[in-house]
Structures are given as structure tokens and as C-alpha cells.
N, C-alpha and C. Protein backbone atom coordinates (compact mmCIF):
# COMPACT_ATOMS: atom_id res chain seq x y z
N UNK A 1 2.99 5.62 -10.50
CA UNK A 1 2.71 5.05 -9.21
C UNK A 1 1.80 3.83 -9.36
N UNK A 2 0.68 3.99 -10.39
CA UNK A 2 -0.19 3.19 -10.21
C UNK A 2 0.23 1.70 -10.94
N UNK A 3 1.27 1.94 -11.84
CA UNK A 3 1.98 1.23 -12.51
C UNK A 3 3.06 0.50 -11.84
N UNK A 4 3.55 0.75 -10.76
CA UNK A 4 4.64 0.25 -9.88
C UNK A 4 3.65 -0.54 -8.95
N UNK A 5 2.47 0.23 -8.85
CA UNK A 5 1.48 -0.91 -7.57
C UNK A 5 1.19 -2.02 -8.18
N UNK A 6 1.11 -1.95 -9.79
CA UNK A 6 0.52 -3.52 -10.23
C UNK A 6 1.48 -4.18 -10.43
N UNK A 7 2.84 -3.82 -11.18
CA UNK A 7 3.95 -4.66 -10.77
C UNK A 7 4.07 -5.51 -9.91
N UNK A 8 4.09 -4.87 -8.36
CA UNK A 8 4.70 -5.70 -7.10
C UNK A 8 2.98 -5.99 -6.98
N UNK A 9 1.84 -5.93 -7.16
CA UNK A 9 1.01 -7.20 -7.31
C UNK A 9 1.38 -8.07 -7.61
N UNK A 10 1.96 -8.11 -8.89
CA UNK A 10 1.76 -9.74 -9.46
C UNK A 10 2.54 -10.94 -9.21
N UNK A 11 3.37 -10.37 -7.93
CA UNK A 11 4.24 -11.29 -6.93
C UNK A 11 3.43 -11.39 -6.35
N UNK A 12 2.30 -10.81 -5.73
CA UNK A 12 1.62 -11.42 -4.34
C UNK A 12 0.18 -11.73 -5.42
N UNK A 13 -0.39 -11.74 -6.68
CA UNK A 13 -1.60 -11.96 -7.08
C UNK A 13 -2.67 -10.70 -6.39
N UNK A 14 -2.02 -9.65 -6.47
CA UNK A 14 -2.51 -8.48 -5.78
C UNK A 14 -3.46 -7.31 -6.01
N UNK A 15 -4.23 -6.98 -5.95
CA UNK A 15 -4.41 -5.62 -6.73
C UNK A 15 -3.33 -4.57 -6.32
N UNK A 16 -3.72 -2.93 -7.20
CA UNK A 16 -2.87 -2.57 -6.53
C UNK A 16 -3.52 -1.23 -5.65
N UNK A 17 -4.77 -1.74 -4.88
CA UNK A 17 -5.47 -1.58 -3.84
C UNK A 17 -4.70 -2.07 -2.53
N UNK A 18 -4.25 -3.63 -3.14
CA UNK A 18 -4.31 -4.27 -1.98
C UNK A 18 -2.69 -3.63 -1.58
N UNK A 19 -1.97 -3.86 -2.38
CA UNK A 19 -0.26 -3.31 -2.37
C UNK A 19 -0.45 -1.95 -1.43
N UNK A 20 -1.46 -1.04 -1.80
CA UNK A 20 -1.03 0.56 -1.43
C UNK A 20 -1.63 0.08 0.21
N UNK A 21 -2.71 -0.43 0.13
CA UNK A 21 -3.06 -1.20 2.16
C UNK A 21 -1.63 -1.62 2.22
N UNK A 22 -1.16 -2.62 1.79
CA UNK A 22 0.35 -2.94 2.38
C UNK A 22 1.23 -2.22 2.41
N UNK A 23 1.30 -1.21 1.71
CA UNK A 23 2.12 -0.03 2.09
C UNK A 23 1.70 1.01 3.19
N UNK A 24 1.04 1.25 3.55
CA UNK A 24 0.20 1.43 4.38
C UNK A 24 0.36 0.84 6.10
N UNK A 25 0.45 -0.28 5.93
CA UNK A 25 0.46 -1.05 6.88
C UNK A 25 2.00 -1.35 7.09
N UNK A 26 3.24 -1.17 6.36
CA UNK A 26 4.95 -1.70 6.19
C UNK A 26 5.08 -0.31 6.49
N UNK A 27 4.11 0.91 6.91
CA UNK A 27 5.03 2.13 7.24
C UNK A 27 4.41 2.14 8.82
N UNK A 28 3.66 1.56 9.04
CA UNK A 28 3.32 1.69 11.00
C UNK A 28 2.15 1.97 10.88
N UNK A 29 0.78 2.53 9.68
CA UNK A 29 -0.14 3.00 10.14
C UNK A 29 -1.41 1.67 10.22
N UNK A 30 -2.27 2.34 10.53
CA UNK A 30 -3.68 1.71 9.98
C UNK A 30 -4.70 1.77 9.34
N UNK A 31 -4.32 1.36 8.17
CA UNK A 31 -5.53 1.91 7.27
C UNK A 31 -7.15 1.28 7.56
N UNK A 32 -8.07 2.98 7.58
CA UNK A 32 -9.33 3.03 8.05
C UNK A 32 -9.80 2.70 6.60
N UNK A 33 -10.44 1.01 5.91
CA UNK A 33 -11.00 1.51 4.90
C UNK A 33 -12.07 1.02 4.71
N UNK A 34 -13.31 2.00 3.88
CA UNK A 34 -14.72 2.10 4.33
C UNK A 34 -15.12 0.95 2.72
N UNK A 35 -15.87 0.08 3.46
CA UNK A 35 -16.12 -0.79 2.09
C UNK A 35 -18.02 -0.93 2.52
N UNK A 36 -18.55 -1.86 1.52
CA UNK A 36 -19.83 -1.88 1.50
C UNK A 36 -20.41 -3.36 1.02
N UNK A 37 -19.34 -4.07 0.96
CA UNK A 37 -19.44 -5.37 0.37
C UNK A 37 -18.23 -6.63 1.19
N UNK A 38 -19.27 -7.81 1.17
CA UNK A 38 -18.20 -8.80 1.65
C UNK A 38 -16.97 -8.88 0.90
N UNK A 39 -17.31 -8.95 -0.74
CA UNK A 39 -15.96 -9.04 -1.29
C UNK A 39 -14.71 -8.28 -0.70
N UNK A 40 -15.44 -6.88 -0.74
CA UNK A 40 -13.77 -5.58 -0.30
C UNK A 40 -13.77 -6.08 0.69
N UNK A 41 -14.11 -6.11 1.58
CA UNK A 41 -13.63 -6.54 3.28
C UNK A 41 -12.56 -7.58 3.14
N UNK A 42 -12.85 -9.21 2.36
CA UNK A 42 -11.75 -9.93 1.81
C UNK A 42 -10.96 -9.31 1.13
N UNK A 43 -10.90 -9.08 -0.03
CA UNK A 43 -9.99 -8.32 -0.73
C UNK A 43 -8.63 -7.23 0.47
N UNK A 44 -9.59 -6.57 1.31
CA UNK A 44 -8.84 -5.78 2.39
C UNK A 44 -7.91 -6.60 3.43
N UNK A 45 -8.82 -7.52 3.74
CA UNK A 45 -8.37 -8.66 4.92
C UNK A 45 -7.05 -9.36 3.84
N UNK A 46 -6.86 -9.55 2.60
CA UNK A 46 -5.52 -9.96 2.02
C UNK A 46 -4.18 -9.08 2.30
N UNK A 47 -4.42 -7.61 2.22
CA UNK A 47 -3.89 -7.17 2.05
C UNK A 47 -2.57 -7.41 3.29
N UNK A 48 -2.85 -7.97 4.54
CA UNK A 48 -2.28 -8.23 5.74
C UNK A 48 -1.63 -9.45 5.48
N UNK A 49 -1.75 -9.91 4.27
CA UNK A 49 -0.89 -11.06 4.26
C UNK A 49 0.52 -10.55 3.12
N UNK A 50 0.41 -9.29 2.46
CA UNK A 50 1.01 -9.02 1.45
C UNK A 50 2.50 -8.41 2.76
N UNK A 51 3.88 -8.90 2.51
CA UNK A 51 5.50 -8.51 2.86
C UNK A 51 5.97 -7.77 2.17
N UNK A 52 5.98 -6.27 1.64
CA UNK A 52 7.06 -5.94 1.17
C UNK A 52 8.40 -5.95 1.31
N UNK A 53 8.83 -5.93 0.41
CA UNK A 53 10.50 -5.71 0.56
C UNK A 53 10.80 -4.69 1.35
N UNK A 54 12.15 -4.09 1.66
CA UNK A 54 12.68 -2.75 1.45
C UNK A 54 12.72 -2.27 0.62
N UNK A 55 13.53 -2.72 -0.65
CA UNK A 55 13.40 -2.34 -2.25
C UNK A 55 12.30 -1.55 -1.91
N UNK A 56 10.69 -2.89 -2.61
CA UNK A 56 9.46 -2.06 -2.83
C UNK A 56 9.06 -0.80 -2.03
N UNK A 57 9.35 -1.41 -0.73
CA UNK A 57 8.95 0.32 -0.29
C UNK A 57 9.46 1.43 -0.45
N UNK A 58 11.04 1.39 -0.62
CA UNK A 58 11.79 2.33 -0.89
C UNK A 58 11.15 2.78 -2.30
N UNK A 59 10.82 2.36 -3.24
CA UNK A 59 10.30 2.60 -4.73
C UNK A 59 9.01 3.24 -4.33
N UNK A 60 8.20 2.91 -4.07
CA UNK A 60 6.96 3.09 -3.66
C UNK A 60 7.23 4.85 -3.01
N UNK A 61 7.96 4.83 -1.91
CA UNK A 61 8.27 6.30 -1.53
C UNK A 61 9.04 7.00 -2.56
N UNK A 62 9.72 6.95 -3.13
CA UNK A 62 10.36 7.68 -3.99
C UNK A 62 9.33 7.87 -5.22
N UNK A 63 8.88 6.98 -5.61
CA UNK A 63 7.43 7.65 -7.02
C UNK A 63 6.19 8.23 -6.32
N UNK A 64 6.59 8.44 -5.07
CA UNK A 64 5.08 9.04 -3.84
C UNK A 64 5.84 10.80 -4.18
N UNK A 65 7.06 10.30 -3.99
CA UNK A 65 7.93 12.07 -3.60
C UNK A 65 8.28 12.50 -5.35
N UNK A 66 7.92 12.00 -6.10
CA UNK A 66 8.37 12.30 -7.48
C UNK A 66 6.89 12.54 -8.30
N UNK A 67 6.15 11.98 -7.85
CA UNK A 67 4.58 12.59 -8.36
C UNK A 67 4.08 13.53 -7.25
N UNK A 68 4.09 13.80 -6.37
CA UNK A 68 3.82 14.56 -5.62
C UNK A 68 2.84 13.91 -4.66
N UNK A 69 2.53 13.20 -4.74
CA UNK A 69 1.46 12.28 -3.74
C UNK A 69 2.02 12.51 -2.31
N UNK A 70 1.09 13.48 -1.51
CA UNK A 70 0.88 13.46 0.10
C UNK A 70 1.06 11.88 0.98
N UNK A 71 2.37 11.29 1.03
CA UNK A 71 2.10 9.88 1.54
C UNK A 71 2.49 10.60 2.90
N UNK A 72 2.80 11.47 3.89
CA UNK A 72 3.33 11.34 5.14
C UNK A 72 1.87 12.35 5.44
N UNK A 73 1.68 11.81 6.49
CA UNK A 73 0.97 12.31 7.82
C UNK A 73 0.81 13.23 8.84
N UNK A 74 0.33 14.35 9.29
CA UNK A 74 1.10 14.55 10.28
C UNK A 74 0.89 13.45 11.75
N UNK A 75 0.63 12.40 12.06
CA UNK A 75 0.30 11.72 12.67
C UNK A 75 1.91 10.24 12.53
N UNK A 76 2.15 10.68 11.54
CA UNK A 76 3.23 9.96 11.01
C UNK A 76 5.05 10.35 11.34
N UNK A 77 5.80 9.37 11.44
CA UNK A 77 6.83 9.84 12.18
C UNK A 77 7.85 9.58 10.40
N UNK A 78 8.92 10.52 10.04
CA UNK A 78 9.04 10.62 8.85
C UNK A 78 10.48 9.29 8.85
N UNK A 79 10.38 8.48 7.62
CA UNK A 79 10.84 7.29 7.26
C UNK A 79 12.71 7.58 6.92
């Protein structure tokens, strides 16, 4: 997973902080995230400029459902 987030960074110059906020944000939610520094706040505030594909997200969910990573919500309507 964490290996697929730095991938589709290095199309956007990304971390893959900023990718999983954009994933995050390309499925409807809003990510609440708690920082302590001007930098993360920028770093965070990029993340709204990052487009995934379909592809990427489709990848992104499928190595979420293949490692077992909790990506749905119950607050979340299923993809």
C-alpha cells in the first residue's frame, strides 16, 4: 500500500501522506487532520490540489481490500 502511495506521488511531487488525503477526499469524505506545524497544514492544504485517476483509485481500493486496511466507514456509502 505504502508503496503504491509513493508511486502515484511522484506524478503529483507528493508524499504519500498527501496521496492517502487525496484519496480520502476522491471518495466524498473529509479528512479531519490534526497537525502542529505550519509546514503540515501546507503539506495538507496540497493535498486538494492532487486528481486521481479512476485507475489510481481503483488500485488504491483493491491493495486497501487485499491488506486488510479498514478504508470504508460506517459513515461512508460503499464504492
Amino acid at each position: 500500500m505504502i508503496d503504491e502511495l509513493k508511486i502515484i506521488g511522484t506524478r503529483f511531487d507528493a508524499s504519500p501522506a498527501q496521496v492517502a488525503t487525496a484519496w480520502a477526499i476522491a471518495k466524498g469524505t473529509l479528512p479531519i487532520i490534526g497537525v502542529t506545524k505550519v509546514n503540515r497544514v501546507e503539506e495538507a492544504a496540497k493535498a486538494v490540489c492532487i486528481n486521481l485517476t479512476a485507475d489510481e483509485i481503483s488500485r488504491l481500493e483493491k491493495l486497501g481490500d487485499e491488506t486488510g486496511v479498514h478504508i470504508l466507514r460506517e459513515w461512508e456509502k460503499e464504492m
